[in-house]
Protein backbone atom coordinates (compact mmCIF):
# COMPACT_ATOMS: atom_id res chain seq x y z
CA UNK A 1 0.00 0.00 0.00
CA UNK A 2 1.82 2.97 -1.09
CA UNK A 3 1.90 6.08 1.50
CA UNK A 4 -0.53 9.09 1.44
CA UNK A 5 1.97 12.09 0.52
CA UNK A 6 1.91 14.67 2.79
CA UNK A 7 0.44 18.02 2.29
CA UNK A 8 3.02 20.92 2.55
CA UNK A 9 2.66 24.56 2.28
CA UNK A 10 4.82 24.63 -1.20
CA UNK A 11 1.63 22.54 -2.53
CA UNK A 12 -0.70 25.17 -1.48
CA UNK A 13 1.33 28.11 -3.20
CA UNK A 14 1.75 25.62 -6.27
CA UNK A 15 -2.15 24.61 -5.97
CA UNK A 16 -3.29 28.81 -5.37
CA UNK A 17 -0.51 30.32 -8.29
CA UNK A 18 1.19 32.52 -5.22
CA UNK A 19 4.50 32.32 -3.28
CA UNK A 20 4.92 29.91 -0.08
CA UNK A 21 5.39 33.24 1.54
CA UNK A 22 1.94 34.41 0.59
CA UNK A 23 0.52 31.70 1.81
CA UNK A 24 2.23 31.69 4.99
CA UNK A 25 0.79 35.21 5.66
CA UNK A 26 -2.53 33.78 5.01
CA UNK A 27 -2.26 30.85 7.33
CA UNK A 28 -0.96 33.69 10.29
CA UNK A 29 -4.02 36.17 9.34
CA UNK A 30 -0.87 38.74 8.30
CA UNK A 31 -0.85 42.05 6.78
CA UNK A 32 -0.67 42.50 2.91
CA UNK A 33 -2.84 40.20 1.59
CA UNK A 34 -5.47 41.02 -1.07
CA UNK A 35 -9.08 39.62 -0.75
CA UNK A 36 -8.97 37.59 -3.74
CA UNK A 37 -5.42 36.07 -2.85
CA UNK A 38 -6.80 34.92 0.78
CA UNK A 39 -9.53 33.42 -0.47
CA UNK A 40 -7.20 31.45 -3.34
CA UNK A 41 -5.00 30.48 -0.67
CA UNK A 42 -7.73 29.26 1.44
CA UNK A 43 -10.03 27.66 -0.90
CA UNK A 44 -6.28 25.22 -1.53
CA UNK A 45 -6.40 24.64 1.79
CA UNK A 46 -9.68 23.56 1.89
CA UNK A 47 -9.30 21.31 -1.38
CA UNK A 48 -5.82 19.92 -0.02
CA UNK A 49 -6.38 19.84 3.01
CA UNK A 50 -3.80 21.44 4.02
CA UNK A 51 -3.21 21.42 8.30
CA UNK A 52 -0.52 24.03 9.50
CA UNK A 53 2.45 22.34 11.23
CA UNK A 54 2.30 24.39 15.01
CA UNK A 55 6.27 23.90 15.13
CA UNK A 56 6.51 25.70 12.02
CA UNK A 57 4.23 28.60 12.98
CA UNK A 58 6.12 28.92 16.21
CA UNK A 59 9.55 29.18 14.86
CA UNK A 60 8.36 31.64 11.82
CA UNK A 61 7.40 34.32 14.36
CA UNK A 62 6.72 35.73 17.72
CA UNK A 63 3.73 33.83 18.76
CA UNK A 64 3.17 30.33 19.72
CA UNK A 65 -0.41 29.84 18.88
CA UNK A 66 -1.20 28.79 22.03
CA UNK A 67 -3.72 30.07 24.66
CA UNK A 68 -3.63 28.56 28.31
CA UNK A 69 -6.34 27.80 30.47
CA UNK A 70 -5.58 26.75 34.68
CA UNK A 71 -7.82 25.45 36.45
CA UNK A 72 -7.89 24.40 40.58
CA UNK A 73 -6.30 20.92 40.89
CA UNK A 74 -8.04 19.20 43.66
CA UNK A 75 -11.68 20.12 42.96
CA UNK A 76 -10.97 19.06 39.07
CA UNK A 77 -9.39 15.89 40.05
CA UNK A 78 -12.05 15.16 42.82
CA UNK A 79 -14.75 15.27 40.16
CA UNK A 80 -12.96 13.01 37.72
CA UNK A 81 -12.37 10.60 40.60
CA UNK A 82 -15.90 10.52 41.90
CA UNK A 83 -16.76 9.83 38.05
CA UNK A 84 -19.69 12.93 38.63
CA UNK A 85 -17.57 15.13 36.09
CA UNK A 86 -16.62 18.39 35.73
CA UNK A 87 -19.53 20.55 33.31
CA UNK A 88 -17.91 23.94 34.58
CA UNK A 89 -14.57 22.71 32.88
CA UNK A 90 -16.11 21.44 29.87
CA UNK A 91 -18.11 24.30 29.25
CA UNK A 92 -14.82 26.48 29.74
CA UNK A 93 -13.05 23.67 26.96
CA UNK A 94 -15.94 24.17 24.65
CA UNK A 95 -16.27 28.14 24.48
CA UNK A 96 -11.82 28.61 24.40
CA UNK A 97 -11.31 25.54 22.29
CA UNK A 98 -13.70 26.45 18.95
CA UNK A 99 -12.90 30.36 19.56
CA UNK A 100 -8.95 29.57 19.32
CA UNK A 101 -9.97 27.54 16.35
CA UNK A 102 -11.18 30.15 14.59
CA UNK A 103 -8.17 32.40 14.82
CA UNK A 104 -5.52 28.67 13.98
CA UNK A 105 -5.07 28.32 17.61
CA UNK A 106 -4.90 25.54 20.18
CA UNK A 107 -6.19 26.05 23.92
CA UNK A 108 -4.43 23.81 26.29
CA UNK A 109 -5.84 22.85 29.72
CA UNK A 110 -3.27 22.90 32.81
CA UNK A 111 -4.41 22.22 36.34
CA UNK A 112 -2.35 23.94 39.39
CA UNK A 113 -3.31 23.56 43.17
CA UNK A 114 -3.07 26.80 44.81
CA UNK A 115 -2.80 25.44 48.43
CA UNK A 116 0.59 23.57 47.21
CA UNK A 117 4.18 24.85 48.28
CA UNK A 118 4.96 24.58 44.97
CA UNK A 119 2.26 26.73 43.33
CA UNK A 120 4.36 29.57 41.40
CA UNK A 121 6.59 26.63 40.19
CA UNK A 122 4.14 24.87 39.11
CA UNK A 123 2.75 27.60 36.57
CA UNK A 124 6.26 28.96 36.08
CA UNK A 125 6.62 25.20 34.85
CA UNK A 126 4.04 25.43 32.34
CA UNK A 127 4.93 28.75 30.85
CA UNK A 128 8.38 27.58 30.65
CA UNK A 129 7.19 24.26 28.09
CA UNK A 130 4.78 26.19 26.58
CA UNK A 131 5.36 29.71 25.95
CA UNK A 132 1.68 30.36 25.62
CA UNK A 133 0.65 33.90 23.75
CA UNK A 134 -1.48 34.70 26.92
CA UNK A 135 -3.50 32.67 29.87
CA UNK A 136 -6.82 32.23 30.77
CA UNK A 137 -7.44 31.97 34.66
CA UNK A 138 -10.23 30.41 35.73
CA UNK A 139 -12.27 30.64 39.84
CA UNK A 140 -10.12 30.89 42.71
CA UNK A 141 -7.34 31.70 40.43
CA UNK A 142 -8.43 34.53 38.58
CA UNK A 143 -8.68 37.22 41.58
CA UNK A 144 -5.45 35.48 42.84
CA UNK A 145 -2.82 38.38 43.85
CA UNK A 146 0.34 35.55 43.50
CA UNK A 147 -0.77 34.42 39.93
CA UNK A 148 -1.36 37.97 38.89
CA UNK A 149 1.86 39.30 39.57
CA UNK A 150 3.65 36.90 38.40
CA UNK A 151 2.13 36.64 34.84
CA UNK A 152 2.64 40.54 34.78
CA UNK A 153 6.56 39.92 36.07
CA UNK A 154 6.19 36.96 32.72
CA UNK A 155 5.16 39.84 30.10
CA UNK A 156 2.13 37.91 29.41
CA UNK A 157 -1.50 38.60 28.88
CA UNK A 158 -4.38 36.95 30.98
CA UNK A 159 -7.79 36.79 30.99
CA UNK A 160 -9.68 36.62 34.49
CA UNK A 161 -13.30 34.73 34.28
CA UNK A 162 -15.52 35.32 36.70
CA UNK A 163 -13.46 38.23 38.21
CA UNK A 164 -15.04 41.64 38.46
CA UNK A 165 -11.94 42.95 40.98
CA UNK A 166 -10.25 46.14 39.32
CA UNK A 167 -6.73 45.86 37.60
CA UNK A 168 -4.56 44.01 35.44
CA UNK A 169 -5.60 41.32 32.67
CA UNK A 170 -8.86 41.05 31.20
CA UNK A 171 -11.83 40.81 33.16
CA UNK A 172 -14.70 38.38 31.83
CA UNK A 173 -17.38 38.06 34.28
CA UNK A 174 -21.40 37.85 35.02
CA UNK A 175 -22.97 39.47 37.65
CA UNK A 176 -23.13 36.63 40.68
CA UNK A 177 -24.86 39.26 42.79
CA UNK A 178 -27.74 40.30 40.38
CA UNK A 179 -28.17 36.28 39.45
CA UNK A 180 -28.57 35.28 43.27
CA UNK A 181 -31.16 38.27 43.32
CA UNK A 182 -33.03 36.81 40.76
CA UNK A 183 -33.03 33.27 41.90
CA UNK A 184 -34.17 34.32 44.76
CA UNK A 185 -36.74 37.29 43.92
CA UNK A 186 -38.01 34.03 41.77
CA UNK A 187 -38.87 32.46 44.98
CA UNK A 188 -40.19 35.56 46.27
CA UNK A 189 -42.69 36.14 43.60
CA UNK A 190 -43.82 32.92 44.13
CA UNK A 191 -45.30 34.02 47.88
CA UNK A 192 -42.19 32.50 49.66
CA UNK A 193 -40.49 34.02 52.39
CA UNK A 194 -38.72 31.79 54.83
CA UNK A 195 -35.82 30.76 52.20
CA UNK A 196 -32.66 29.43 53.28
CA UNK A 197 -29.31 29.82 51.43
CA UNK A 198 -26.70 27.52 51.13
CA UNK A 199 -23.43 29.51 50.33
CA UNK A 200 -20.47 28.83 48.53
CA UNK A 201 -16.51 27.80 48.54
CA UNK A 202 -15.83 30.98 50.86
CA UNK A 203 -12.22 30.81 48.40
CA UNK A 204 -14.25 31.72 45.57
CA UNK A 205 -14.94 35.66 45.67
CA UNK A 206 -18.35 34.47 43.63
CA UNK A 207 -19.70 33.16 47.38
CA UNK A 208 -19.50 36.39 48.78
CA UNK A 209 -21.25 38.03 45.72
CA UNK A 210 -24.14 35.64 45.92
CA UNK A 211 -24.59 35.52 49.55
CA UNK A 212 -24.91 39.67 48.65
CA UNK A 213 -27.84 38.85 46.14
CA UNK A 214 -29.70 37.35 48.22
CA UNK A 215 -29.86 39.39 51.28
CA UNK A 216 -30.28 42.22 48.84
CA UNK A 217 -33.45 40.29 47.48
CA UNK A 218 -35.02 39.63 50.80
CA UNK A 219 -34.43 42.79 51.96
CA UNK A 220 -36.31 44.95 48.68
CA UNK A 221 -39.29 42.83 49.85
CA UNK A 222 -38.86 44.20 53.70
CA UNK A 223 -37.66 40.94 54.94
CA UNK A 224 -34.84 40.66 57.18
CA UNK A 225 -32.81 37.89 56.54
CA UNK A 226 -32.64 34.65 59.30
CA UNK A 227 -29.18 33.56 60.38
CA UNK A 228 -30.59 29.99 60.92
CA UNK A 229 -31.33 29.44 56.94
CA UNK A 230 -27.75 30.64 55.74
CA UNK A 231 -25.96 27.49 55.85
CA UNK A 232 -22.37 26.87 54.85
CA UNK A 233 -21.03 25.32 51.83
CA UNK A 234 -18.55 24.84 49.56
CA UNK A 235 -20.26 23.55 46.12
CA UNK A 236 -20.24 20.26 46.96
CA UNK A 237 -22.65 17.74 47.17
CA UNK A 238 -22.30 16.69 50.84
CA UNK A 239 -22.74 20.33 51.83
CA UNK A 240 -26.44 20.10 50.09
CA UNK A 241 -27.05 17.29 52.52
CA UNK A 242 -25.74 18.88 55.85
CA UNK A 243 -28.01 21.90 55.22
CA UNK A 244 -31.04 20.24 54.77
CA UNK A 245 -30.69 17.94 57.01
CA UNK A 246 -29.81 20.99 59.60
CA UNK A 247 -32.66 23.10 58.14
CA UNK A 248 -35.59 20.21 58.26
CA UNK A 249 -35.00 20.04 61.88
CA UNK A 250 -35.67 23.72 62.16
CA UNK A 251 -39.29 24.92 64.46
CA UNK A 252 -40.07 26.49 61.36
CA UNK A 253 -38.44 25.09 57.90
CA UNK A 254 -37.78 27.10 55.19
CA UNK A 255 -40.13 26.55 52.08
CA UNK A 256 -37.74 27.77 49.80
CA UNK A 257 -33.86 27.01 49.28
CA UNK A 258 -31.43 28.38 47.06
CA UNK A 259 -28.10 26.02 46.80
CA UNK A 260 -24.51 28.08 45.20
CA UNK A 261 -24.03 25.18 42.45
CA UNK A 262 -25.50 22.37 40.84
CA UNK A 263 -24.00 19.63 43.27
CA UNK A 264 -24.85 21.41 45.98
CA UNK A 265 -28.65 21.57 44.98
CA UNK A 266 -28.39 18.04 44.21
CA UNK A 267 -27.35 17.11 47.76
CA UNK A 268 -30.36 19.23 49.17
CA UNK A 269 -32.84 17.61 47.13
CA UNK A 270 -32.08 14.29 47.85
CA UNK A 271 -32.04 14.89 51.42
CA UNK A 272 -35.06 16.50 51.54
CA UNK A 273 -37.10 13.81 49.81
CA UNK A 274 -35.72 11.48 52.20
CA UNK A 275 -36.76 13.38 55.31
CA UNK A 276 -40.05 13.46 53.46
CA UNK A 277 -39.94 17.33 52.01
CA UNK A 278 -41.53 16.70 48.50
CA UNK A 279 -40.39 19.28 45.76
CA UNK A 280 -41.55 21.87 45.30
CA UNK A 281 -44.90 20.90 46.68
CA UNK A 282 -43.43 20.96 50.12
CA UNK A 283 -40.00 22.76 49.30
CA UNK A 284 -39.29 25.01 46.07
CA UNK A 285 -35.55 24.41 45.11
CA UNK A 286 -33.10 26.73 42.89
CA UNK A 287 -29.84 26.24 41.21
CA UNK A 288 -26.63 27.30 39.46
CA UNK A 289 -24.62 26.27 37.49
CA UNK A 290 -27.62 24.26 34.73
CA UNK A 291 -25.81 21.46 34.23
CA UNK A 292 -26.48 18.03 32.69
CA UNK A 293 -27.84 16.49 35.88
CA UNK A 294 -29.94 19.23 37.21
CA UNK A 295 -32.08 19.38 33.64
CA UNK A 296 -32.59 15.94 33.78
CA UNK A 297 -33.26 15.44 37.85
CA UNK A 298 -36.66 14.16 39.02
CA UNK A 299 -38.07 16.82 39.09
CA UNK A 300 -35.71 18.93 37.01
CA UNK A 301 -34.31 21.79 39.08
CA UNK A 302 -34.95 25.70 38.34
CA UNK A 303 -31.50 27.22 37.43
CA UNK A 304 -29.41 30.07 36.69
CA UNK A 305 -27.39 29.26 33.76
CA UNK A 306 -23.85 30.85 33.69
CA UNK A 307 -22.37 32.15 30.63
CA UNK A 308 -19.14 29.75 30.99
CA UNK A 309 -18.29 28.69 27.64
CA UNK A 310 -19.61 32.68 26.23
CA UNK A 311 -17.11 33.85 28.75
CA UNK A 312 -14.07 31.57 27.92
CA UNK A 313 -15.03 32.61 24.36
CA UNK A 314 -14.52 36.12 24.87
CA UNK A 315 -10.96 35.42 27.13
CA UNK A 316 -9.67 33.45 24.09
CA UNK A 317 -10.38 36.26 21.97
CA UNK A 318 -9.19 39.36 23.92
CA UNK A 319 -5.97 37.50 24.39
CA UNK A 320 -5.51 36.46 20.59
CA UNK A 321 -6.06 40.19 19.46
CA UNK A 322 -3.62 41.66 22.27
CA UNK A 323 -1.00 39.01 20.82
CA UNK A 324 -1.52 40.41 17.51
CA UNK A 325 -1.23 44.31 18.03
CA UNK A 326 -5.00 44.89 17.99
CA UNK A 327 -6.49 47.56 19.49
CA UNK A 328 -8.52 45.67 22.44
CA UNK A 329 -10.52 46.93 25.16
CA UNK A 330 -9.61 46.77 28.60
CA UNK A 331 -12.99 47.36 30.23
CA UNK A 332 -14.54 44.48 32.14
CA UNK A 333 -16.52 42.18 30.10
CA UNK A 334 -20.23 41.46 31.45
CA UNK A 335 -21.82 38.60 29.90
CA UNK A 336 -25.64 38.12 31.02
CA UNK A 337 -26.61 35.14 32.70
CA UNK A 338 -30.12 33.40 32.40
CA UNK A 339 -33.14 31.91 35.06
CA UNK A 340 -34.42 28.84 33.72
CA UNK A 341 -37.50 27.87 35.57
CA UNK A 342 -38.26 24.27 35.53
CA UNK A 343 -40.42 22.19 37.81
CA UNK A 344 -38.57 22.48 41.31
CA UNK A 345 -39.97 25.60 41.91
CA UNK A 346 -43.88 26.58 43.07
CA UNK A 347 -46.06 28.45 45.10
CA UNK A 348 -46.01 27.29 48.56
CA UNK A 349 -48.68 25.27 50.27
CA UNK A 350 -50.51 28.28 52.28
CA UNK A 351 -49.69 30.75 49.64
């Protein structure tokens, strides 16, 4: 069986009539080029198909073509482990990997533990193999002072999701506070108004934000807010179950709950039906996060969907036109998030 020959760049510029030079500028999205020639050079691609070797790229110029993501080790790992997944990171995958695509980029994925002695070597370690054009931190990293400074000391760009903190790298973020009013003004407007919380990784600035929401909700509706139904947490699904199981033995349950991820709601709502809370005839439950499990849960909860994969998007992109000499803004990026109401949530009984 004789070998498949290999497509090279010298067979585009034979295949398009131009010079390997040309079509090199093409492949990099470089200056100079004429309409008509790009879309020569491209439709040889297409018919060729033609794939750009990354060494190549990298040692024609001053980028590598590479954007790169880090995420927290242990709560990444935990979920592989525990075989429940990881939705957050795939959305983040999804959103960076198809916008670097677009642009003849690759998105790599690196996971760092920020409680580990060696955390600056760690990510001085990856820059050092990979030399990425900028770096896309994700929640607790992203308002971390360490990691900040020393990708400014690096020269490099970042991107900060979910970080709404003033200063350097790009800020990509949705509004945690004014999504934890809603979920719970959806409550609310439903007649509720003993509703317990059940807060976040206290790391995670996002906790402190949503914790913020919701007293703000209760208290627009003249309703002070009860110590007793603000449980801790720390997205997990064990923490769902120790706050119901602490709130069901309450004088006076709440009727509503709002749970900081989709894990966490998970754990409340299988604690609650077996104490014998049925949902949401007995006990109106609400989300984030919309992943997956909560859409297809019995019943399927009420959510707020975050903009993860939008956001990662957007990073990718900020940090791909900074690399090239574009003229890119440095205002924070707010990307709206969406309620989904589903069949978790109701009126209560003596409404």
């Amino acid at each position: 069986m004789q070998k498949k020959r290999a497509v090279t760049i010298k067979h585009v510029a034979a295949e398009a009539g131009v010079s390997f030079q040309t079509v090199s500028r093409v492949i990099n999205k470089g200056p100079h080029v004429t309409a008509p020639v790009r879309e020569r050079v491209m439709a040889a691609v297409a018919k060729l198909g033609y794939v750009p070797s990354l060494a190549a790229r990298r040692m024609g110029g001053s980028r590598s073509w590479l954007i790169l993501a880090l995420n927290d080790k242990q709560p990444t790992i935990e979920g592989w482990q525990s075989r429940r997944g990881n939705d957050w990171v795939d959305q983040m995958l999804y959103g960076g990997m198809l916008k670097c695509a677009e642009y003849g980029y690759r998105m790599l994925f690196e996971l760092v533990d920020s409680h580990a002695a060696d955390f600056e070597a760690q990510i001085q370690a990856a820059i050092g193999a990979l030399h990425p054009d900028g770096m896309i931190l994700t929640p607790p990293h992203s308002d971390n002072q360490i990691v900040n400074q020393l990708l400014r000391n690096e020269g490099l760009n970042f991107a900060r999701l979910g970080s709404r903190r003033e200063g350097e790298g790009f800020a990509v973020f949705m509004d945690d506070e004014a999504a934890a009013f809603a979920a719970t003004d959806h409550l609310l407007a439903l007649g509720h108004e003993r509703i317990a919380w059940v807060q976040g990784h206290p790391e995670y600035n996002a906790s402190a934000d949503r914790l913020r929401g919701f007293h703000r909700a209760l208290e627009a509706r003249g309703l002070a807010p009860d110590p007793d139904y603000i449980r801790p947490g720390d997205f997990s699904y064990a923490a769902g179950i120790a706050a119901m199981e602490t709130l069901a033995q309450l004088t006076a349950p709440p009727t509503g709950v709002v749970a900081s991820s989709d894990e966490t709601a998970l754990g409340v709502l299988h604690a609650a039906t077996r104490l014998g809370f049925r949902i949401p005839e007995d006990l109106s439950l609400v989300s984030f996060d919309d992943t997956p499990t909560v859409r297809m849960s019995v019943p399927a909860l009420t959510a707020i969907r975050q903009p993860i994969a939008e956001m990662t998007a957007r990073a990718a992109e900020l940090l791909i036109e900074a690399k090239a000499g574009g003229e890119v803004t440095t205002e924070g990026q707010l990307l709206p998030f969406e309620l989904v109401v589903r069949d978790s949530t109701a009126p209560p009984k003596n409404a």
